[in-house]
C-alpha atoms as a PDB file:
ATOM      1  CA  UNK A   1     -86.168-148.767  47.454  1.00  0.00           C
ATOM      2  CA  UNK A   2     -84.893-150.828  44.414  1.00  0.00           C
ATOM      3  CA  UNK A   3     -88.199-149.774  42.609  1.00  0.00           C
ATOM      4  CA  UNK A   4     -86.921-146.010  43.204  1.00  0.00           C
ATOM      5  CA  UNK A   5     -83.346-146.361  41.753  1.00  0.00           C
ATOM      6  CA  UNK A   6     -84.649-148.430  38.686  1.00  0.00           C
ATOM      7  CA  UNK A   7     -86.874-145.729  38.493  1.00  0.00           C
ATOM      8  CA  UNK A   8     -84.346-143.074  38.709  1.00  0.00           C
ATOM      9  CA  UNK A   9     -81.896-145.089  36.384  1.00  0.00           C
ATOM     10  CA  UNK A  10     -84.987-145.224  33.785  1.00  0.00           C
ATOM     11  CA  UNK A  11     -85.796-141.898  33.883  1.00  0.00           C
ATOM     12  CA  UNK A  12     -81.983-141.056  33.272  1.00  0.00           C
ATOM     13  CA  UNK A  13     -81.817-143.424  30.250  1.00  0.00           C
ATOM     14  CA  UNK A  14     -85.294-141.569  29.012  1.00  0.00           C
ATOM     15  CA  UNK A  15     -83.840-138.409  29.287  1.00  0.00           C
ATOM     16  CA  UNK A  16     -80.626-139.100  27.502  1.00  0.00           C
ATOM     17  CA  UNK A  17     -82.137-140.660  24.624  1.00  0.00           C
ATOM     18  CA  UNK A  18     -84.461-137.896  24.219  1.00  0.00           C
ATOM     19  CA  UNK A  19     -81.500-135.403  24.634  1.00  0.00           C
ATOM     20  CA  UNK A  20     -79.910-137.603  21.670  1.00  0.00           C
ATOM     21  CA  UNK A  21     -83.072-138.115  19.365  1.00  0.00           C
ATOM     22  CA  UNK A  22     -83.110-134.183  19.511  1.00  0.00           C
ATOM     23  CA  UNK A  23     -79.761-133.689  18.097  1.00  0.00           C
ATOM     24  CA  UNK A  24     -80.207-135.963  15.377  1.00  0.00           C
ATOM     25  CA  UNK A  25     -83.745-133.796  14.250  1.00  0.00           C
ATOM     26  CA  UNK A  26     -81.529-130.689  14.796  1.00  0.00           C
ATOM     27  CA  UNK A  27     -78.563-132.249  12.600  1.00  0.00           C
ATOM     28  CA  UNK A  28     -81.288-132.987  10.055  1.00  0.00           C
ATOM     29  CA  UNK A  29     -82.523-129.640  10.011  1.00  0.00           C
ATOM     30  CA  UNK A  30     -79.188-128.208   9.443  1.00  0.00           C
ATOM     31  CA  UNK A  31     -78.512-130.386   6.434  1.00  0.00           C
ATOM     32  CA  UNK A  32     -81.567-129.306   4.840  1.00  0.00           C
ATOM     33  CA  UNK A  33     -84.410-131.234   3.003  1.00  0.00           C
ATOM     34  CA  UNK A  34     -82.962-132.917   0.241  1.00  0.00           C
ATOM     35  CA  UNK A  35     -80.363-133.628   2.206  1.00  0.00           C
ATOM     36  CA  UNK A  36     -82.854-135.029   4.440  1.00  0.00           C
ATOM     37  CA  UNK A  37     -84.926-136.934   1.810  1.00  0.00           C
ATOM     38  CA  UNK A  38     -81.988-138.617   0.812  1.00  0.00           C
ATOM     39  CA  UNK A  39     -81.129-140.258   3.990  1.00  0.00           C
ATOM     40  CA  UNK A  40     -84.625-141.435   3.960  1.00  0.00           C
ATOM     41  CA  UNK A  41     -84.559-142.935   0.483  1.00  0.00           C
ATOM     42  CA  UNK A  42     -80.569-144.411   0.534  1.00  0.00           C
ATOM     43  CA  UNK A  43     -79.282-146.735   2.773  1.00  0.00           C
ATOM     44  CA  UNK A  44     -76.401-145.770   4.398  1.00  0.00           C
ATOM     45  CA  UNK A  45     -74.299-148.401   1.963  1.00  0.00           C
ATOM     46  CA  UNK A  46     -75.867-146.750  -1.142  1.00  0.00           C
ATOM     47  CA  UNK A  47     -74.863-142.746   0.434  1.00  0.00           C
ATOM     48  CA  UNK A  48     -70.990-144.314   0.870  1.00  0.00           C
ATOM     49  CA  UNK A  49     -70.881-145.344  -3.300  1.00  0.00           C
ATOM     50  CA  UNK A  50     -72.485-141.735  -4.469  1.00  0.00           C
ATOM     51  CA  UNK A  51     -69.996-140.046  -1.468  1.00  0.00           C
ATOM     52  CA  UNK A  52     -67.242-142.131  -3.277  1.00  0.00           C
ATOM     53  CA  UNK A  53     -68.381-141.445  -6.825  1.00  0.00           C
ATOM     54  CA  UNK A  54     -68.667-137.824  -5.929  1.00  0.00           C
ATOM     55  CA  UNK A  55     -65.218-137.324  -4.696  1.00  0.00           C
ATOM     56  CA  UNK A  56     -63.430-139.074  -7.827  1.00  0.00           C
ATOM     57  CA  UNK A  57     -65.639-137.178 -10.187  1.00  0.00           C
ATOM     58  CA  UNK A  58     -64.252-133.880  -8.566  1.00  0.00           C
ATOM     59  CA  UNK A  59     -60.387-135.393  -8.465  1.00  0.00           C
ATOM     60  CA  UNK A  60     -61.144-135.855 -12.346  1.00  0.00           C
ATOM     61  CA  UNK A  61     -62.249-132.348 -12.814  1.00  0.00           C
ATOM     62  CA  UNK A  62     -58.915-131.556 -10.612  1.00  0.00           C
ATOM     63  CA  UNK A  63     -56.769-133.417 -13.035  1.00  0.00           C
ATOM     64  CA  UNK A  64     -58.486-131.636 -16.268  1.00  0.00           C
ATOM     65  CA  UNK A  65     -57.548-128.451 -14.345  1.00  0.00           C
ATOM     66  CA  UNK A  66     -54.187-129.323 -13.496  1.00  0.00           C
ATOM     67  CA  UNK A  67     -53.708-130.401 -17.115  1.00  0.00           C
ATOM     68  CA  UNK A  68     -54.913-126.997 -18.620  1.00  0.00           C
ATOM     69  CA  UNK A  69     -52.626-125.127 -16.461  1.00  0.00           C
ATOM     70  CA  UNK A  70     -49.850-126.807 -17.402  1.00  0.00           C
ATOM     71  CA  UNK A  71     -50.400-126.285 -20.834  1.00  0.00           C
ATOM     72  CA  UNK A  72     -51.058-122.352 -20.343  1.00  0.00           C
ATOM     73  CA  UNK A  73     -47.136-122.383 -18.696  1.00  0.00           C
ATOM     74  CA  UNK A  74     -45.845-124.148 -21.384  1.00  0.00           C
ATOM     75  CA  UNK A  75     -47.476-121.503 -24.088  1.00  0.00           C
ATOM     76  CA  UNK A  76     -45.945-118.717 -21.385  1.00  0.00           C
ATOM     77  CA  UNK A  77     -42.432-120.249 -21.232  1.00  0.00           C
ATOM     78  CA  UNK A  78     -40.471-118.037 -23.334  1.00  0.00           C
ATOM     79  CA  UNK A  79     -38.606-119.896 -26.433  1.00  0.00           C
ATOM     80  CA  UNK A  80     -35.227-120.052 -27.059  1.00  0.00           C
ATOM     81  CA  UNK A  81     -34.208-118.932 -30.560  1.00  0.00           C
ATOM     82  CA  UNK A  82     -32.126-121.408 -33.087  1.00  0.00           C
ATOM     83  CA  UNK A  83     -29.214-120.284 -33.990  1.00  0.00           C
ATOM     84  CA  UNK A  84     -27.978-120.953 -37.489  1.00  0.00           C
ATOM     85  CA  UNK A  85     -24.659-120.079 -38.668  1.00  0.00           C
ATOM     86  CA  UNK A  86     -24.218-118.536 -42.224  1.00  0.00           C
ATOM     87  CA  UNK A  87     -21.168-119.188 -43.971  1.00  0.00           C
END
């Protein structure tokens, strides 16, 4: 009887696992091949420092943009004329 339920409780873990090792290949066909082959090639530590270096490369590009527009608004802003008085 104990050899059935260890039996039972084995073939649960089995299943589960392979329910879970499916996922993962359908997750990795989702992101695509190179995203793929670089999971393969990178250790996980290595994909955090590009993920990082990524995202402050794009918050510089955001700052260059911010920059630009706020010098387009200040070419817009209409100028006051100087008033001199003629005596």
């Amino acid at each position: 009887m104990a050899d059935m339920t260890a039996n039972g409780e084995l073939d649960a873990r089995i299943g589960e696992l392979e329910s879970r090792v499916r996922e993962m290949e359908r997750r990795e066909r989702e992101a695509g091949p190179v995203r793929s082959l670089l999971n393969e090639v990178f250790p996980p530590e290595v994909r955090e420092h590009m993920r990082a270096a990524r995202k402050e490369q794009l918050l510089a590009v955001r700052a260059m943009l911010d920059r630009m527009i706020e010098k387009t608004e200040e070419r817009e802003a209409p100028r006051e004329r100087e008033r001199i008085s003629v005596d």
